[in-house]
Every structure is written in C-alpha cells, then in structure tokens.
N, C-alpha and C. Protein backbone atom coordinates (compact mmCIF):
# COMPACT_ATOMS: atom_id res chain seq x y z
N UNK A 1 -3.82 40.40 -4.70
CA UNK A 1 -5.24 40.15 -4.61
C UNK A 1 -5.49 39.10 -3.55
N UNK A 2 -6.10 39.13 -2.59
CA UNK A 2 -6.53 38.57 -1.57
C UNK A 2 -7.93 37.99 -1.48
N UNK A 3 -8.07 36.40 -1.38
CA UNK A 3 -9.86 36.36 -1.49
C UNK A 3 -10.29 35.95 -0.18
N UNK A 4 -11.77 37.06 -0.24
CA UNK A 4 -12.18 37.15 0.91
C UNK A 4 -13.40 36.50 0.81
N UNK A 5 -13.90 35.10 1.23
CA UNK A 5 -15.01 34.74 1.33
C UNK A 5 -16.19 34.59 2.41
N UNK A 6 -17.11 34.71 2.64
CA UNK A 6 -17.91 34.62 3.43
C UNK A 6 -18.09 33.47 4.32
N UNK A 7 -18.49 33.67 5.28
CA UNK A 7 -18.66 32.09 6.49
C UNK A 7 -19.13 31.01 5.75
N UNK A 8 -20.04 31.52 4.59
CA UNK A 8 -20.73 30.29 4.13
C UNK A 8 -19.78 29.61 3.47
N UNK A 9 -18.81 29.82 2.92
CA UNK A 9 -17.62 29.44 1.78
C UNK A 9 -16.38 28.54 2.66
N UNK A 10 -16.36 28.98 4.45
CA UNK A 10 -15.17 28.40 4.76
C UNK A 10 -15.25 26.50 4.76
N UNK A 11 -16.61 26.30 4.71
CA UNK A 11 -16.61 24.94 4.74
C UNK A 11 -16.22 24.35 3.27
N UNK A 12 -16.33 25.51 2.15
CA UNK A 12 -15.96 24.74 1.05
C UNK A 12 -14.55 25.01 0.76
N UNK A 13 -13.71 25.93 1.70
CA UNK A 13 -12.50 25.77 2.21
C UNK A 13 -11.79 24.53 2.40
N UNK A 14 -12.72 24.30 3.58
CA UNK A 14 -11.78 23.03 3.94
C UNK A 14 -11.82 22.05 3.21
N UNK A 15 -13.15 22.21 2.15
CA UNK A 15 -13.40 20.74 1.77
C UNK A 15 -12.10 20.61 0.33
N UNK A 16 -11.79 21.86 -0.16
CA UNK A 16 -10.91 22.19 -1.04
C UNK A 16 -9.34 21.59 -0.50
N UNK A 17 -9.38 21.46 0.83
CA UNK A 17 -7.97 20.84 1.65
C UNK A 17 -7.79 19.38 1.84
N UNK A 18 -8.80 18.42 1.37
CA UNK A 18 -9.41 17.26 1.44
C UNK A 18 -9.53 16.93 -0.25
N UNK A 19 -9.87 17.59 -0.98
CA UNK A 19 -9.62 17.62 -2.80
C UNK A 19 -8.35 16.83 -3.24
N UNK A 20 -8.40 16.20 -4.15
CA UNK A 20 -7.29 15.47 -4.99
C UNK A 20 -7.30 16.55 -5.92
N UNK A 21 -5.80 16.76 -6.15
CA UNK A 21 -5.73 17.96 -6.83
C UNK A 21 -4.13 17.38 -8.04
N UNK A 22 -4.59 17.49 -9.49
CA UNK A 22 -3.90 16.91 -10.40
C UNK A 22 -3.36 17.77 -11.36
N UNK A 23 -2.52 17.68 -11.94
CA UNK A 23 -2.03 18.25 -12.84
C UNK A 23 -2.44 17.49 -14.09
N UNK A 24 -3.30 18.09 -15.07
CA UNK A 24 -3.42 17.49 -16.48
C UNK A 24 -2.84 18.05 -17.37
N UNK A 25 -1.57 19.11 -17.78
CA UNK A 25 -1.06 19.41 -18.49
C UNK A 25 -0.48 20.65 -17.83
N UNK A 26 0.89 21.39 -18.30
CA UNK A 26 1.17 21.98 -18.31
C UNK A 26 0.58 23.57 -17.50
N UNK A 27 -0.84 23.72 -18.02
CA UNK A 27 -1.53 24.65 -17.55
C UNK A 27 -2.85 24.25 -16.65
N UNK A 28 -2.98 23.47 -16.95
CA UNK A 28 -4.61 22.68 -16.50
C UNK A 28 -4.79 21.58 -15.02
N UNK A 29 -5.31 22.19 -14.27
CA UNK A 29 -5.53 21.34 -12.89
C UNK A 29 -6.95 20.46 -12.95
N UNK A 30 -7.06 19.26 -12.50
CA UNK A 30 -8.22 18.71 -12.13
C UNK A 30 -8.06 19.01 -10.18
N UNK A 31 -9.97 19.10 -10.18
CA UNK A 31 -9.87 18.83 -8.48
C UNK A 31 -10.89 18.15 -8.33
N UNK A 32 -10.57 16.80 -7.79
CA UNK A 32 -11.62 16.01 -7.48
C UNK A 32 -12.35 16.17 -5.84
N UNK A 33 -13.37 16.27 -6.15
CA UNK A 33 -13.98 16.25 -4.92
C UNK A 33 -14.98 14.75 -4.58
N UNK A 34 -15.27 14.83 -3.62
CA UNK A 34 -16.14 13.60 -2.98
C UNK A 34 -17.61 13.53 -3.27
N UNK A 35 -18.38 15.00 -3.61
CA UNK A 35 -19.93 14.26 -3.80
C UNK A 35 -20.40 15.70 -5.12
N UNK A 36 -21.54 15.05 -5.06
CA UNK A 36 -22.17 16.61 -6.57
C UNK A 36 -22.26 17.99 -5.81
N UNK A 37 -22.42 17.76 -4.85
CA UNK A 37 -22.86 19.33 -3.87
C UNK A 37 -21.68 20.14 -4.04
N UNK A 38 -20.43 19.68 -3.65
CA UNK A 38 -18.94 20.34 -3.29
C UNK A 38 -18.38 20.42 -5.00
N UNK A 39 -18.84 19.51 -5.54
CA UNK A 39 -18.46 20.01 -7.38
C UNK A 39 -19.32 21.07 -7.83
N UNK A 40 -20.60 21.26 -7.50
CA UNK A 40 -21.41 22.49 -8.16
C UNK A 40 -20.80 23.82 -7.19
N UNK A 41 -20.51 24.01 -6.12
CA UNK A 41 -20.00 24.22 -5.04
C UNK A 41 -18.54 24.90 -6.25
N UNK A 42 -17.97 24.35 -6.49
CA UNK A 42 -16.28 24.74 -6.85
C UNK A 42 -16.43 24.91 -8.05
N UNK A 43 -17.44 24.31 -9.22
CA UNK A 43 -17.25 24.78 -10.09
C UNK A 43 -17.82 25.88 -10.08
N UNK A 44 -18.69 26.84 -9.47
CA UNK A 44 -19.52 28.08 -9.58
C UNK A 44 -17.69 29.10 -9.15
N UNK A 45 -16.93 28.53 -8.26
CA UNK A 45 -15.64 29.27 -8.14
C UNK A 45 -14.65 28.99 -9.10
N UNK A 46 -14.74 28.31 -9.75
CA UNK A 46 -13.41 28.29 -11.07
C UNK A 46 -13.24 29.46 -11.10
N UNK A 47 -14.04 30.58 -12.02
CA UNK A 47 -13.25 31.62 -12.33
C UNK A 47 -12.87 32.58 -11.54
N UNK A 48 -13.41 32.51 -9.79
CA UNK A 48 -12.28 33.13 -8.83
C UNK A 48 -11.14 32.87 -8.47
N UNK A 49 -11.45 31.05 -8.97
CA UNK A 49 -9.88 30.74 -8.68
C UNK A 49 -9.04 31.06 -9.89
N UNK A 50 -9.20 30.87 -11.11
CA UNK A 50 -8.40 31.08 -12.51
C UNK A 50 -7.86 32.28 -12.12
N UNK A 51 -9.00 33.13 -11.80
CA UNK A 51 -8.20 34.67 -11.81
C UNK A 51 -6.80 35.05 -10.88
N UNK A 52 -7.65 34.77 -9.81
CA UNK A 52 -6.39 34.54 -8.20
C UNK A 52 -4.90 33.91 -8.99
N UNK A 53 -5.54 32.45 -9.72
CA UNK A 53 -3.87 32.02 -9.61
C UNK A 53 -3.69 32.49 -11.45
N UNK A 54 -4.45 33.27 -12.18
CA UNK A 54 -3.63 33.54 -13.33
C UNK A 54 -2.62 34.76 -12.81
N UNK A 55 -3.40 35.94 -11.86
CA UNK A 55 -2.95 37.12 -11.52
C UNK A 55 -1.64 36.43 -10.78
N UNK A 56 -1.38 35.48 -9.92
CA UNK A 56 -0.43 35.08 -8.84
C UNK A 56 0.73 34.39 -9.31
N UNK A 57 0.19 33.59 -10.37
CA UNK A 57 1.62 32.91 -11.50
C UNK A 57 1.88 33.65 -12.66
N UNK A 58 0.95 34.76 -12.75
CA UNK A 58 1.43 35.85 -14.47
C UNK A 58 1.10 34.57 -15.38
N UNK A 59 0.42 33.79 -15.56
CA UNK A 59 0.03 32.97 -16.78
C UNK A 59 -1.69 32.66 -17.18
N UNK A 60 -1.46 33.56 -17.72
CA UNK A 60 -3.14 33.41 -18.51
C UNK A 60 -3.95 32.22 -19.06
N UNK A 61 -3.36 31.21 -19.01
CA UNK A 61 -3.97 30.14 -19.74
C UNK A 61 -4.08 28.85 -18.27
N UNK A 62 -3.67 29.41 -16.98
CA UNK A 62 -3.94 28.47 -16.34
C UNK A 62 -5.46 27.85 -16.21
N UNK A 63 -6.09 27.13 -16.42
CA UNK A 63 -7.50 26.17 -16.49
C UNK A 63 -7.59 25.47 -15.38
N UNK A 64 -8.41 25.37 -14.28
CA UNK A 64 -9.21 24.46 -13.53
C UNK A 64 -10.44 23.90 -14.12
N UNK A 65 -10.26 22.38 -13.45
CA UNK A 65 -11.44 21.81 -14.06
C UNK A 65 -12.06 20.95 -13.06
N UNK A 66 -12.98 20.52 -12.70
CA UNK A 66 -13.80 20.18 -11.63
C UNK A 66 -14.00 18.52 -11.47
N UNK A 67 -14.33 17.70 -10.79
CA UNK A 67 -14.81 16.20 -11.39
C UNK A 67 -15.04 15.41 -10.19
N UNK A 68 -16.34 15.31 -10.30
CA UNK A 68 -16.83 14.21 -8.62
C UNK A 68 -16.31 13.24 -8.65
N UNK A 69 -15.61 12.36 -7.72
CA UNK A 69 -14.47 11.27 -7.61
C UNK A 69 -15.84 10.50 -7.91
N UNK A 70 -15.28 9.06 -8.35
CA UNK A 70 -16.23 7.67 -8.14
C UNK A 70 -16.27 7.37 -6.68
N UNK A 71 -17.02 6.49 -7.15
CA UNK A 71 -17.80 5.38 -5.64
C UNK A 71 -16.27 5.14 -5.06
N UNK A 72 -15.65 4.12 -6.14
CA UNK A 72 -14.15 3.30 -5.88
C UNK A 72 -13.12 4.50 -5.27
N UNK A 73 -13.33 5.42 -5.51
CA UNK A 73 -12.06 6.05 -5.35
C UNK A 73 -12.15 6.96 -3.80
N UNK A 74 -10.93 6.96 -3.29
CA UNK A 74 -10.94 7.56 -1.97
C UNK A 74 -10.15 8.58 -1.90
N UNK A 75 -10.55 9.74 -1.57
CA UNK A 75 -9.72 11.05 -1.68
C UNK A 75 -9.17 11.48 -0.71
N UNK A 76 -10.02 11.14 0.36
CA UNK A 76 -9.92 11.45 1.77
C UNK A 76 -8.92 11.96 2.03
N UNK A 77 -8.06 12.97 2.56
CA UNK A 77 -6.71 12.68 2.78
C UNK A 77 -6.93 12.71 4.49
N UNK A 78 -6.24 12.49 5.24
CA UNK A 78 -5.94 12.03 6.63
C UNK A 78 -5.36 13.25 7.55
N UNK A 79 -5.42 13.60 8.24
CA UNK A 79 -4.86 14.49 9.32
C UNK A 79 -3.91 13.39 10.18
N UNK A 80 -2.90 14.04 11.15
CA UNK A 80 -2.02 12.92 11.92
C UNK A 80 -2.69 11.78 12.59
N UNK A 81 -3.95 12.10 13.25
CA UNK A 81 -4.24 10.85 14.01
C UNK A 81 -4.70 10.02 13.19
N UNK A 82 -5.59 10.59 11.91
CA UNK A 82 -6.10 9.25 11.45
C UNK A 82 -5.52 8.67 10.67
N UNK A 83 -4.12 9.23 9.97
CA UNK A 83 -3.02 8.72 9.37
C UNK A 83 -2.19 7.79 9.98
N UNK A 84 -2.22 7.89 11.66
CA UNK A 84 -1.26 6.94 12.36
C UNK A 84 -2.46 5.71 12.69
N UNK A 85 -3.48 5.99 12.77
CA UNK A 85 -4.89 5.19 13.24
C UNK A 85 -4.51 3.92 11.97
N UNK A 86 -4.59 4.53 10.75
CA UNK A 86 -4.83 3.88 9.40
C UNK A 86 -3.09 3.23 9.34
N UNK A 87 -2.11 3.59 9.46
CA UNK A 87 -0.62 3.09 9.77
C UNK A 87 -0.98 1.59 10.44
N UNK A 88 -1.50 1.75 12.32
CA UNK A 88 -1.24 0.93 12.94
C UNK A 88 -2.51 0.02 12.29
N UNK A 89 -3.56 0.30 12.12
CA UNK A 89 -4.12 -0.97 11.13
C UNK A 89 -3.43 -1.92 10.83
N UNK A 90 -2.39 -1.27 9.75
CA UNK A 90 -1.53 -2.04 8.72
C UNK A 90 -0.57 -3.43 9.55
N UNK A 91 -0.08 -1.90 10.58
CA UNK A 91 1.15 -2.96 11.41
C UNK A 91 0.90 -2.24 13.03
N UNK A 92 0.40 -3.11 13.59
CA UNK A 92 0.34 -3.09 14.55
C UNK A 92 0.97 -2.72 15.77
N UNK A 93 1.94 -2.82 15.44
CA UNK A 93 3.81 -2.72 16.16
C UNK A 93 3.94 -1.63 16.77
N UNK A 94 3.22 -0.45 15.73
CA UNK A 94 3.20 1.44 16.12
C UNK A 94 1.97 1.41 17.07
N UNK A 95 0.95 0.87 17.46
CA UNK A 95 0.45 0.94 18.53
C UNK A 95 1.18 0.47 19.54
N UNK A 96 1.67 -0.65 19.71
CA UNK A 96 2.48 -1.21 20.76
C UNK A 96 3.59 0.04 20.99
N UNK A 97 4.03 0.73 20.14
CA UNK A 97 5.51 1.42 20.34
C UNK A 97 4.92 2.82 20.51
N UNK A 98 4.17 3.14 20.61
CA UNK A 98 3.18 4.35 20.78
C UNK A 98 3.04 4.52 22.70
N UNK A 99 2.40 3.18 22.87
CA UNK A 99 2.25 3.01 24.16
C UNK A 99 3.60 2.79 25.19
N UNK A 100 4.26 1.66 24.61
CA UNK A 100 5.55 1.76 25.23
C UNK A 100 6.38 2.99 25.47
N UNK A 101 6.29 4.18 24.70
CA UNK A 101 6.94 5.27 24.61
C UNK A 101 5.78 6.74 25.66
N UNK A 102 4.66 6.16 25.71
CA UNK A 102 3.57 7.52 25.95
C UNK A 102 3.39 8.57 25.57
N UNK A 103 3.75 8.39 24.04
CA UNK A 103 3.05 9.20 22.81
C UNK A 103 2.31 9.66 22.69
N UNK A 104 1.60 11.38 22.35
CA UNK A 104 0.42 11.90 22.10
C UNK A 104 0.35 12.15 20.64
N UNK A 105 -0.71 11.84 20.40
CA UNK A 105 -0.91 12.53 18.70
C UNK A 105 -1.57 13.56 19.28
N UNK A 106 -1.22 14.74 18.45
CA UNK A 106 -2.29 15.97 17.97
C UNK A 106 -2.49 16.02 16.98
C-alpha cells in the first residue's frame, strides 16, 4: 500500500520530518509537533497512518497519538548547516577549522 497525497499534504510531509517522534509503549507512538494547525493537521491522518503502518508491520494494535509540544520545548530538528551553525556556537574552533580547511556545507 502506497500513500498518495495531494500537493496540499506535502507540506505536512515535511513538517512530519521535523516531529519528535516517541515511543510510549510497546505499540503506541507520540508525535509532537510545533503549533495547533500541524496537530489538527495529523491528527485528521492518524488513521491513514495506523492503517499504512498496521498493514506494513502485520500488528493491529499499533496506536498513534498526536500532542502540540510546549512553549519550553524545542523540536526543531536541524539539517547539516544549521546543525554545524548551532555546533560552532558552542565551540567556536569548527568555524576556525572550517575555514582553515575550505569546507562547504550542503
């Protein structure tokens, strides 16, 4: 089974690639997302996704469950540059050794 969603859906694609995604038991996933839009957004897809991954793991009782992150909490996850951006913050050293070397991020 293959899901085929519409243009309007690929942005909630990506935003699904950016999701904190947890294991609460055995069968049961949390996915946190960043605001109410992208949670009403994913929870209206739970049961395309249940189905996809009950049919894909043969286990019927797999459960997704949905939950807008807090204020405090940061989900963000980073792509390479802004992972090395957020690195040299820390320590500075990898900019210097970035340049010394003439390093490209993609």
């Amino acid at each position: 089974m293959r899901l085929n969603y519409p243009l309007s859906k690929i942005r909630l694609k990506d935003r699904m690639m950016n999701a904190g995604i947890v294991m609460l038991d055995s069968v049961t996933f949390e996915v946190t997302v960043d605001n109410a839009m992208v949670a009403k957004d994913m929870t209206n897809l739970i049961p395309t996704f249940q189905a996809y991954l009950r049919n894909k793991l043969r286990n019927n009782k797999i459960c997704m469950k949905v939950r807008e992150s807090e204020e405090k909490e940061n989900i963000r996850i980073f792509g390479r540059v802004e992972s090395f951006q957020e690195m040299a913050k820390k320590n500075p050293s990898l900019m210097q050794l970035k340049e010394t070397f003439g390093l490209e991020l993609y």
